[in-house]
C-alpha atoms as a PDB file:
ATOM      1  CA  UNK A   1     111.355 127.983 160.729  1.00  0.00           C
ATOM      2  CA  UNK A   2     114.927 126.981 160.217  1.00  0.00           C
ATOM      3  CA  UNK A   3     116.610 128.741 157.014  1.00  0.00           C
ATOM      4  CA  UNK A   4     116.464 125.751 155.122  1.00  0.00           C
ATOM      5  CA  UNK A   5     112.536 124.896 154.696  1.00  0.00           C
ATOM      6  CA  UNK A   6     111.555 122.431 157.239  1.00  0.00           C
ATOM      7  CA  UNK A   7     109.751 119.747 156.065  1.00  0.00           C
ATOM      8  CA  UNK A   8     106.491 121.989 157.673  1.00  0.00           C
ATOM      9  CA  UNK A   9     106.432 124.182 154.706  1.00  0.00           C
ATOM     10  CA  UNK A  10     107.423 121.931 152.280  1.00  0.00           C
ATOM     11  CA  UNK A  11     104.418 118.822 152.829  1.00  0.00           C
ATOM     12  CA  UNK A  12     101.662 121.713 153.762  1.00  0.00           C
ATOM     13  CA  UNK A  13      98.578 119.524 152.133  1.00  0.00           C
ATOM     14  CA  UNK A  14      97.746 122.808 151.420  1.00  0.00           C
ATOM     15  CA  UNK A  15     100.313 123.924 149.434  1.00  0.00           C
ATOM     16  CA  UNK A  16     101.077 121.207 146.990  1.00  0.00           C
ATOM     17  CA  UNK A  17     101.892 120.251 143.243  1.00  0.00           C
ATOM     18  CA  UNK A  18      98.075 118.874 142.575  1.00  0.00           C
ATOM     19  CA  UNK A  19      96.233 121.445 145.256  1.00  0.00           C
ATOM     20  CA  UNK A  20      98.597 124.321 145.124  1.00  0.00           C
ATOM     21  CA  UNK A  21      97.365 127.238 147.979  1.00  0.00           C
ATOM     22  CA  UNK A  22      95.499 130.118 146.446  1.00  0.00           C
ATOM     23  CA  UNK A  23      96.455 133.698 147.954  1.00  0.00           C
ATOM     24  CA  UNK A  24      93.913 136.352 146.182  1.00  0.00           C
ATOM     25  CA  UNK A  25      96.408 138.809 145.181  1.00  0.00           C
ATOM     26  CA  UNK A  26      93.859 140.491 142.316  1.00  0.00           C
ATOM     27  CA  UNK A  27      94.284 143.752 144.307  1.00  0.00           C
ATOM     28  CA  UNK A  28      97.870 143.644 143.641  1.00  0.00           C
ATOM     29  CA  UNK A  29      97.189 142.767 140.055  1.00  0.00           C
ATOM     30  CA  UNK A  30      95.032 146.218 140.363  1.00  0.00           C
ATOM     31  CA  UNK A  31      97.546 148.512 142.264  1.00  0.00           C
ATOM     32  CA  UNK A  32     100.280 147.623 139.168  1.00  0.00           C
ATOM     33  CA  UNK A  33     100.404 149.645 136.563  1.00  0.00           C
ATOM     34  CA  UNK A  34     101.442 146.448 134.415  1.00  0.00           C
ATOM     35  CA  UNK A  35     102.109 142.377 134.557  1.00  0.00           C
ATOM     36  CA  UNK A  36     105.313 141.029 134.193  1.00  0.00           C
ATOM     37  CA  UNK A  37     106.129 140.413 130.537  1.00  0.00           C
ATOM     38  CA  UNK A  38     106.113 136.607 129.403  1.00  0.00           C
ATOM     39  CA  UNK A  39     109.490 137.322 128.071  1.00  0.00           C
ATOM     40  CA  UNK A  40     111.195 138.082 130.995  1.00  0.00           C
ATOM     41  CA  UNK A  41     109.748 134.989 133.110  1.00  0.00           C
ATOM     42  CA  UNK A  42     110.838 132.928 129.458  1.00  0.00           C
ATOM     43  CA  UNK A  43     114.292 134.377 130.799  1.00  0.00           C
ATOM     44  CA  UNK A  44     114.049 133.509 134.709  1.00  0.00           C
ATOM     45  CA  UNK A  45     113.045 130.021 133.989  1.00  0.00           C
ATOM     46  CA  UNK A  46     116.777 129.753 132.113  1.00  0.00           C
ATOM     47  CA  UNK A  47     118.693 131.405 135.108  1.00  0.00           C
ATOM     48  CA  UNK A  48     117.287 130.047 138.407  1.00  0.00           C
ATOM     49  CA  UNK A  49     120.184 130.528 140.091  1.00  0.00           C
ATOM     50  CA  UNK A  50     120.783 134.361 139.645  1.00  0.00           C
ATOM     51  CA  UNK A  51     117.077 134.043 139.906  1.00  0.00           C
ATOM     52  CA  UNK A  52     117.359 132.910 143.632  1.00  0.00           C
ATOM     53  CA  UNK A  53     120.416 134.938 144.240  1.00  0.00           C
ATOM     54  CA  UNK A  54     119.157 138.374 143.580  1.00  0.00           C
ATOM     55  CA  UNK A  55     116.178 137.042 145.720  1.00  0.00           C
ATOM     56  CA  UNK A  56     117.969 136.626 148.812  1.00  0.00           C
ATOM     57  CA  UNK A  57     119.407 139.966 148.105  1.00  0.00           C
ATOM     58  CA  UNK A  58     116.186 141.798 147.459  1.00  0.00           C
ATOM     59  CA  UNK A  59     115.120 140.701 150.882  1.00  0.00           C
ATOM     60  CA  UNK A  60     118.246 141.745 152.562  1.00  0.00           C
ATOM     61  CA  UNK A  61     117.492 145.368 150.928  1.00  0.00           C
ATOM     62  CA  UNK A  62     114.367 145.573 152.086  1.00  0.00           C
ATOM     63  CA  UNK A  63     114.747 144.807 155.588  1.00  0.00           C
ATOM     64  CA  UNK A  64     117.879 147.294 155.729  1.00  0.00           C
ATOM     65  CA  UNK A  65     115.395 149.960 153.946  1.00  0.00           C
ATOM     66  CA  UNK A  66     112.862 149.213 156.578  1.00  0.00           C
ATOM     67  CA  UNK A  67     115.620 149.883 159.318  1.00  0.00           C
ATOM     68  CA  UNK A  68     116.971 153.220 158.148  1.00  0.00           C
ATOM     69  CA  UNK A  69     113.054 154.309 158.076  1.00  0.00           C
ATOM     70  CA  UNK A  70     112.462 153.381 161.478  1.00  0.00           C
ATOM     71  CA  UNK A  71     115.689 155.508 162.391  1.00  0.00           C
ATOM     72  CA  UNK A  72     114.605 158.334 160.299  1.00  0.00           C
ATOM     73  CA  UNK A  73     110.852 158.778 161.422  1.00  0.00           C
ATOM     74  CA  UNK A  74     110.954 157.262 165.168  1.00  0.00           C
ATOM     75  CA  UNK A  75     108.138 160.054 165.769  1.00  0.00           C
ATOM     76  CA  UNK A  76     105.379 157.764 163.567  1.00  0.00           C
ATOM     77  CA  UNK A  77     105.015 154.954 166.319  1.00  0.00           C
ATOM     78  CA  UNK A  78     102.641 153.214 163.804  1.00  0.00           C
ATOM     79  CA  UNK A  79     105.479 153.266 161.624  1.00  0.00           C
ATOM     80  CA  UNK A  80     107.584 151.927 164.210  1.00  0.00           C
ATOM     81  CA  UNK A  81     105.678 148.531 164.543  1.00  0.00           C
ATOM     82  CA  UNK A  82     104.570 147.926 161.315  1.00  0.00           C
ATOM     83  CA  UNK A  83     108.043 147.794 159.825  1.00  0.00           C
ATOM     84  CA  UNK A  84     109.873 145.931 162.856  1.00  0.00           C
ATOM     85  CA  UNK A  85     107.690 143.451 161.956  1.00  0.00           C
ATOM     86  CA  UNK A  86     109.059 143.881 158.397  1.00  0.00           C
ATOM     87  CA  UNK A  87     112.283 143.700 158.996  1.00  0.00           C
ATOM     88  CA  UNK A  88     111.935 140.307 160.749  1.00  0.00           C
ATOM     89  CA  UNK A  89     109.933 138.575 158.439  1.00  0.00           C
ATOM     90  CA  UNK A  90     111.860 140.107 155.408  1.00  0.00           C
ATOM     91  CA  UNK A  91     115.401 138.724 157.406  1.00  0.00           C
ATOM     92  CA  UNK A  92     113.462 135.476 157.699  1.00  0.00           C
ATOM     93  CA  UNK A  93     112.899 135.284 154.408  1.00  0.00           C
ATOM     94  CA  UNK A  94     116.814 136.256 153.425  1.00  0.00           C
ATOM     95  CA  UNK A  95     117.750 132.874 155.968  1.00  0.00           C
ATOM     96  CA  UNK A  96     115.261 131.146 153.950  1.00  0.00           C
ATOM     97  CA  UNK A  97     116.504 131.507 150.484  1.00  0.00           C
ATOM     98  CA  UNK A  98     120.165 131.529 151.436  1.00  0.00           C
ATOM     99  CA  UNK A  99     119.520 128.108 152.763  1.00  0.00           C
ATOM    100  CA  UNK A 100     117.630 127.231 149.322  1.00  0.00           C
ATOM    101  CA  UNK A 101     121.062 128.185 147.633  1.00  0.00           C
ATOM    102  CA  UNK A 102     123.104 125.905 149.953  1.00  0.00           C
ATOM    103  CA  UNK A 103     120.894 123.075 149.013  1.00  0.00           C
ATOM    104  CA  UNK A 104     120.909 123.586 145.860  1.00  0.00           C
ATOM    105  CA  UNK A 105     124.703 123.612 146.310  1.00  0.00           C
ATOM    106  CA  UNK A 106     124.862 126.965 145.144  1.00  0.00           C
ATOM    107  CA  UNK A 107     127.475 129.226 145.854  1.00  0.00           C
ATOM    108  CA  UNK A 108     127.292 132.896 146.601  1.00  0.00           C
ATOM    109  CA  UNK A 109     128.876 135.464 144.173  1.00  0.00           C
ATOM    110  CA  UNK A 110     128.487 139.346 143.529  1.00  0.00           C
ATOM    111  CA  UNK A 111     125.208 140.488 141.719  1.00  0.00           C
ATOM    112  CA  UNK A 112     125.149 144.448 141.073  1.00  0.00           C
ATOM    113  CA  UNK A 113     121.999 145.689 141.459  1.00  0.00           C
ATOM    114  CA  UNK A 114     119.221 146.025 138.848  1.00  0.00           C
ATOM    115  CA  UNK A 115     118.342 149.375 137.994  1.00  0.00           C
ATOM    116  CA  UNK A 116     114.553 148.985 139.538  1.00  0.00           C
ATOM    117  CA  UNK A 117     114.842 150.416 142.682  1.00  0.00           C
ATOM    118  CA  UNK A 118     117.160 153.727 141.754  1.00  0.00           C
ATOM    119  CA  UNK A 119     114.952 153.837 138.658  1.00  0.00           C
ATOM    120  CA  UNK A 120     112.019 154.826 141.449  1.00  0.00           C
ATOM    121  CA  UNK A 121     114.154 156.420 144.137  1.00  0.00           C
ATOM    122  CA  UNK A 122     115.304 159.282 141.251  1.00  0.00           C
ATOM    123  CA  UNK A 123     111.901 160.852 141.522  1.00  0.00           C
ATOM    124  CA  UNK A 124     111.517 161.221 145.048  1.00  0.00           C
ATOM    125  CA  UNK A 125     110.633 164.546 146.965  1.00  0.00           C
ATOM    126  CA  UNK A 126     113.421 165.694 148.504  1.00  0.00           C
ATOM    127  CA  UNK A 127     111.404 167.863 151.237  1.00  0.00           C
ATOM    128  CA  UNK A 128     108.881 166.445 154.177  1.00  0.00           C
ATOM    129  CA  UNK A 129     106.883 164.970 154.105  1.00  0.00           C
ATOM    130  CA  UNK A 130     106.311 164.853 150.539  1.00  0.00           C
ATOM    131  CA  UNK A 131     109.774 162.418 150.644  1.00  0.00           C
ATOM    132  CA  UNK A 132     108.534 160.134 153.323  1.00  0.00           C
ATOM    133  CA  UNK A 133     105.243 159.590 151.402  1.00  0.00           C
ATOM    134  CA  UNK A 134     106.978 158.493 148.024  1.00  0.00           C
ATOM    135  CA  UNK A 135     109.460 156.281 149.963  1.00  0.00           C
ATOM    136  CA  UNK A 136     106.648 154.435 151.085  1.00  0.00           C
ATOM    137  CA  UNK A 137     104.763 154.239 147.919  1.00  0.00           C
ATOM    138  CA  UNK A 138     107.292 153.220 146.101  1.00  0.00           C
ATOM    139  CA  UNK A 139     108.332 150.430 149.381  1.00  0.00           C
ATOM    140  CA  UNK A 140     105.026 149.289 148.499  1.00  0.00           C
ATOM    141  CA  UNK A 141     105.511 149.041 144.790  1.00  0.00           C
ATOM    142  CA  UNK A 142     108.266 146.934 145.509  1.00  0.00           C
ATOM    143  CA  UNK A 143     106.710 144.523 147.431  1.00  0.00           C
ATOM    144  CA  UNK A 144     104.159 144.228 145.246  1.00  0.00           C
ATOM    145  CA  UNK A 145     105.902 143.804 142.251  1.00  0.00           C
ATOM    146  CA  UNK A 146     107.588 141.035 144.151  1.00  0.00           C
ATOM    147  CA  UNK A 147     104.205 139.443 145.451  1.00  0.00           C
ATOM    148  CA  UNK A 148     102.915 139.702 141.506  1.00  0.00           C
ATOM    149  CA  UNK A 149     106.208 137.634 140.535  1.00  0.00           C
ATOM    150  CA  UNK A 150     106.231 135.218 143.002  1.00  0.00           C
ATOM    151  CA  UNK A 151     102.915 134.220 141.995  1.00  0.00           C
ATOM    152  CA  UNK A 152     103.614 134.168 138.321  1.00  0.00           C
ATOM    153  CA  UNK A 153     106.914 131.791 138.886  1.00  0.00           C
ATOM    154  CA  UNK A 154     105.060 129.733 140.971  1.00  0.00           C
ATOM    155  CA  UNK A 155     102.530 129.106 137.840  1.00  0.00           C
ATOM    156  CA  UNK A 156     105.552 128.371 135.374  1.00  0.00           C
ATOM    157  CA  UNK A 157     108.885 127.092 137.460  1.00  0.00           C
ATOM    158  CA  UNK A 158     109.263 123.097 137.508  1.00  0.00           C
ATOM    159  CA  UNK A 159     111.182 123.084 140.364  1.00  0.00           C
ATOM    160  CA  UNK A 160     107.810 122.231 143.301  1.00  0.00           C
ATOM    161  CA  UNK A 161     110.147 123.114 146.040  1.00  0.00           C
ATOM    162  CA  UNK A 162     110.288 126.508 144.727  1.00  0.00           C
ATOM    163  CA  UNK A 163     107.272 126.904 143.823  1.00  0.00           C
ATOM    164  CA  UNK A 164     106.226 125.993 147.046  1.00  0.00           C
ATOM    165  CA  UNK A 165     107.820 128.189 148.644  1.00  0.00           C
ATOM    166  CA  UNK A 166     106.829 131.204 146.339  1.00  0.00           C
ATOM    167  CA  UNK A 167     103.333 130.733 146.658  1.00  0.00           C
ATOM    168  CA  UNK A 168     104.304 130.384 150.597  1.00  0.00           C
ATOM    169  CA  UNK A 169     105.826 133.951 150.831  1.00  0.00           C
ATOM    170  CA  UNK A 170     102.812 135.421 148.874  1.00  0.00           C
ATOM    171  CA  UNK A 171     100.520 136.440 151.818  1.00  0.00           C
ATOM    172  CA  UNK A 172     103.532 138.277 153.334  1.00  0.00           C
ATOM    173  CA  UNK A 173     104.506 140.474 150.408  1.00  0.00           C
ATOM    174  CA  UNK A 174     101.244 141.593 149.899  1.00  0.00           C
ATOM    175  CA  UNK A 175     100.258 142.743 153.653  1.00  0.00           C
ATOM    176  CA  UNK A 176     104.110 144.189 153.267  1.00  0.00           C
ATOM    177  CA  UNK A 177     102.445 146.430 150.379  1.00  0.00           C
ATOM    178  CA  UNK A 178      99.444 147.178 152.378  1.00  0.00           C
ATOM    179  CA  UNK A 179     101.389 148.248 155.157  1.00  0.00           C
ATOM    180  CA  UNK A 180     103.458 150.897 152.961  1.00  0.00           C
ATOM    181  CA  UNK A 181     100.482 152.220 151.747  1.00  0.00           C
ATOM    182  CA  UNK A 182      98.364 152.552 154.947  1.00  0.00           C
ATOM    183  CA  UNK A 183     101.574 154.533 156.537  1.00  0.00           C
ATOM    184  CA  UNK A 184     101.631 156.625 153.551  1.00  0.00           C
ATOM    185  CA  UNK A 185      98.306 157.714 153.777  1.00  0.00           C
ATOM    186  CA  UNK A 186      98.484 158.371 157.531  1.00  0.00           C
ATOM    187  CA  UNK A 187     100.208 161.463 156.370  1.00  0.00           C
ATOM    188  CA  UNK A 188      97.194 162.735 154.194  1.00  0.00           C
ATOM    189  CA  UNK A 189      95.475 165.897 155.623  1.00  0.00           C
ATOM    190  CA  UNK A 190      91.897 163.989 155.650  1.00  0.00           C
ATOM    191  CA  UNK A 191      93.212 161.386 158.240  1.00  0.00           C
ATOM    192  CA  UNK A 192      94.983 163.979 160.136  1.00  0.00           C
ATOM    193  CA  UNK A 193      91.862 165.560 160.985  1.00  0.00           C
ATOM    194  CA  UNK A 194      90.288 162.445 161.896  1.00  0.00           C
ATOM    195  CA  UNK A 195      92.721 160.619 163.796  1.00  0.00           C
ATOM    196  CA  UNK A 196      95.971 161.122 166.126  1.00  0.00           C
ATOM    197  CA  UNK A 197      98.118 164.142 164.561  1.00  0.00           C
ATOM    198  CA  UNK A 198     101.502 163.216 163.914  1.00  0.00           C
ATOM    199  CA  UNK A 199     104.234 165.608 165.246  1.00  0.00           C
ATOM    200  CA  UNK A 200     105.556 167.138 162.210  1.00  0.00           C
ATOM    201  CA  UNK A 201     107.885 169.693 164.384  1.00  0.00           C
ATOM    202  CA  UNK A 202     109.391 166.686 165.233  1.00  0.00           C
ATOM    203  CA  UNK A 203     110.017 165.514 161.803  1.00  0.00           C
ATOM    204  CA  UNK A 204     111.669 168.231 160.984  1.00  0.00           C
ATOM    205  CA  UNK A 205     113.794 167.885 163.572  1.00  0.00           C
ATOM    206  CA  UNK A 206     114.396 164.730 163.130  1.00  0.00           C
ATOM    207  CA  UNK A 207     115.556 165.544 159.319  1.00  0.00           C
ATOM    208  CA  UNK A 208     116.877 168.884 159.638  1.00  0.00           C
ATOM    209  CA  UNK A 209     114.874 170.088 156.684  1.00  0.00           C
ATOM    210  CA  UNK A 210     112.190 171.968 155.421  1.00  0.00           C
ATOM    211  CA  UNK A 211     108.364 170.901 156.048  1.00  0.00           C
ATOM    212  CA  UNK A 212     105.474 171.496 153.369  1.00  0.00           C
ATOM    213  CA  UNK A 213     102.304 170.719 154.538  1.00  0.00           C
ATOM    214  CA  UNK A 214     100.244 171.793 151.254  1.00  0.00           C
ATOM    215  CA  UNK A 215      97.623 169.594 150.481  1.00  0.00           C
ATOM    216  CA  UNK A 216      98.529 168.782 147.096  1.00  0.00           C
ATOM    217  CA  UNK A 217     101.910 167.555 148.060  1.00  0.00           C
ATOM    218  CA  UNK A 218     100.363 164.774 150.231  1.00  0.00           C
ATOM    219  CA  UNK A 219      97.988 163.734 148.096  1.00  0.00           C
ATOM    220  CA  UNK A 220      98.764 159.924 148.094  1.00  0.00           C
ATOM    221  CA  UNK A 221      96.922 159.020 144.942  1.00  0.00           C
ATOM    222  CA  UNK A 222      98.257 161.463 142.607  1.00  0.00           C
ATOM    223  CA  UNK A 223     101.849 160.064 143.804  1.00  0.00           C
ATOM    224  CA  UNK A 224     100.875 156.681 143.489  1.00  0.00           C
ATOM    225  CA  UNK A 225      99.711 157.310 139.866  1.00  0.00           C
ATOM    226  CA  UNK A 226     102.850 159.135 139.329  1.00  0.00           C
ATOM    227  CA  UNK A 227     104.972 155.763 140.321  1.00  0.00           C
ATOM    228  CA  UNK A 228     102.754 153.519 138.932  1.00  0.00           C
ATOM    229  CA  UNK A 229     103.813 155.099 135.478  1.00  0.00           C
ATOM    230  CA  UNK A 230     107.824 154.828 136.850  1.00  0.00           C
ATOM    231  CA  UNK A 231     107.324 151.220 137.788  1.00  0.00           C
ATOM    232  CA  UNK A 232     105.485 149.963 135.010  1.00  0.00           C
ATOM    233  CA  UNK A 233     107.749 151.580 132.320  1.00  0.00           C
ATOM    234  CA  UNK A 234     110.893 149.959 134.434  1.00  0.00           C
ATOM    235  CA  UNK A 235     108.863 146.413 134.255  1.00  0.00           C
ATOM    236  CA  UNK A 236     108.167 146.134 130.798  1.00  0.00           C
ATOM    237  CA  UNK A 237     111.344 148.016 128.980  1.00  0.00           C
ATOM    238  CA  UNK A 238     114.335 145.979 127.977  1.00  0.00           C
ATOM    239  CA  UNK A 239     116.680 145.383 130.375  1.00  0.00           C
ATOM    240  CA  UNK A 240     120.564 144.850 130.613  1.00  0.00           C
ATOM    241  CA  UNK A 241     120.584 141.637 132.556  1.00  0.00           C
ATOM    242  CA  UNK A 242     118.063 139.186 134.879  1.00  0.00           C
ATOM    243  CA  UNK A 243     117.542 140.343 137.935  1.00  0.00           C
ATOM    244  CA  UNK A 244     114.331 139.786 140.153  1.00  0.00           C
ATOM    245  CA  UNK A 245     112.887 143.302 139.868  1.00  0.00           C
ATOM    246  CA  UNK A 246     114.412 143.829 135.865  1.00  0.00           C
ATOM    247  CA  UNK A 247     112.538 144.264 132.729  1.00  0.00           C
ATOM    248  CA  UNK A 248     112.396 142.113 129.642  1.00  0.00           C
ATOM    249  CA  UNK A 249     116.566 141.239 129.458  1.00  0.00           C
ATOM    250  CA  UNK A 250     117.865 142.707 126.144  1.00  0.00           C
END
């Protein structure tokens, strides 16, 4: 697909103003600790273009998140494949809007960054592999938080194209979240006993650091309850400025 749309995407039957396609994202709805607040898609509605900016940036992020993770753990083959697919469908996706913005004759200026992602990042472990498992839960909050928001512009925006394409991108996000959790709970001690055993000497090789294999520290649910919290207080406080990931702007 070219980085502007082709006309593919944009006259899918299936996928239209009258018969717009339906992605079941009610898992996603279930993994979130909280929808996005009416007010701040009242407030995206008025600033499509930073809107669509910070988009193309988000998906920039995430691919060169992905990258550094593939660098960090190459031991976790799984982990390998699952996020070089990432990384190419989250660059596609950065072509993609980047060509909405030059049809839109948009031009490209500096956004900083919202405080979403740091907001998350402050609470991680800094020991393996307690660390790896939060940076992939809270990967996997991200993209779902992004999945839930595409689909609640694509309700409420009155631009079709977009709309379009955010329902479009919905099926992606949310396998993107699935992935990031399924790698986080390869760590857990139940699967290691039941499937391949990752080479954790090698992780700590890899990250010159300390490993703590205690039970408790890999639990995956208890740290996904623990960022769910994070995340949903970041969603639905008030927030400096728009951004795609923001709360409810001040």
């Amino acid at each position: 697909m070219s980085p502007t749309m082709n006309d593919d995407l944009l006259n899918d039957s299936s996928n239209t103003v009258h018969a717009p396609a339906r992605t079941d994202i009610s898992h996603i709805h279930q993994f979130l600790g909280a929808p996005t607040p009416q007010a701040w898609l009242d407030a995206a509605l008025q600033d499509i273009p930073t809107l669509i900016q910070d988009h193309a940036n988000c998906e920039k992020k995430a691919a060169g998140t992905a990258m550094n993770l593939i660098f960090r753990y190459e031991f976790h083959q799984d982990l390998q494949l699952k996020l070089a697919q990432l990384i190419r469908e989250e660059m596609l996706h950065y072509e993609q809007v980047v060509g909405i913005m030059r049809e839109r004759g948009q031009p490209w200026k500096h956004l900083s960054a919202s405080r979403y992602a740091k907001g998350m990042l402050k609470h991680k472990r800094t020991y393996e592999p307690a660390a790896m498992i939060d940076i992939l839960i809270i990967g996997a909050f991200i993209e779902a938080r992004s999945c839930e928001r595409f689909a609640a512009l694509s309700e409420v925006i009155d631009d079709e194209r977009l709309a379009k394409y955010y329902r479009y991108l919905l099926k992606s996000e949310s396998r993107h979240y699935e992935d990031y959790i399924t790698l986080a709970r390869s760590l857990e001690p139940k699967r290691q006993q039941s499937e391949a055993q990752l080479d954790f000497e090698a992780l700590q090789q890899a990250t010159n650091g300390s490993i703590n294999l205690d039970q408790q520290t890999m639990d995956v649910d208890q740290r996904i309850a623990f960022f769910r919290q994070i995340e949903a207080e970041l969603i639905t406080s008030s927030d400096k400025e728009l951004r795609f990931h923001s709360g409810t702007p001040a």
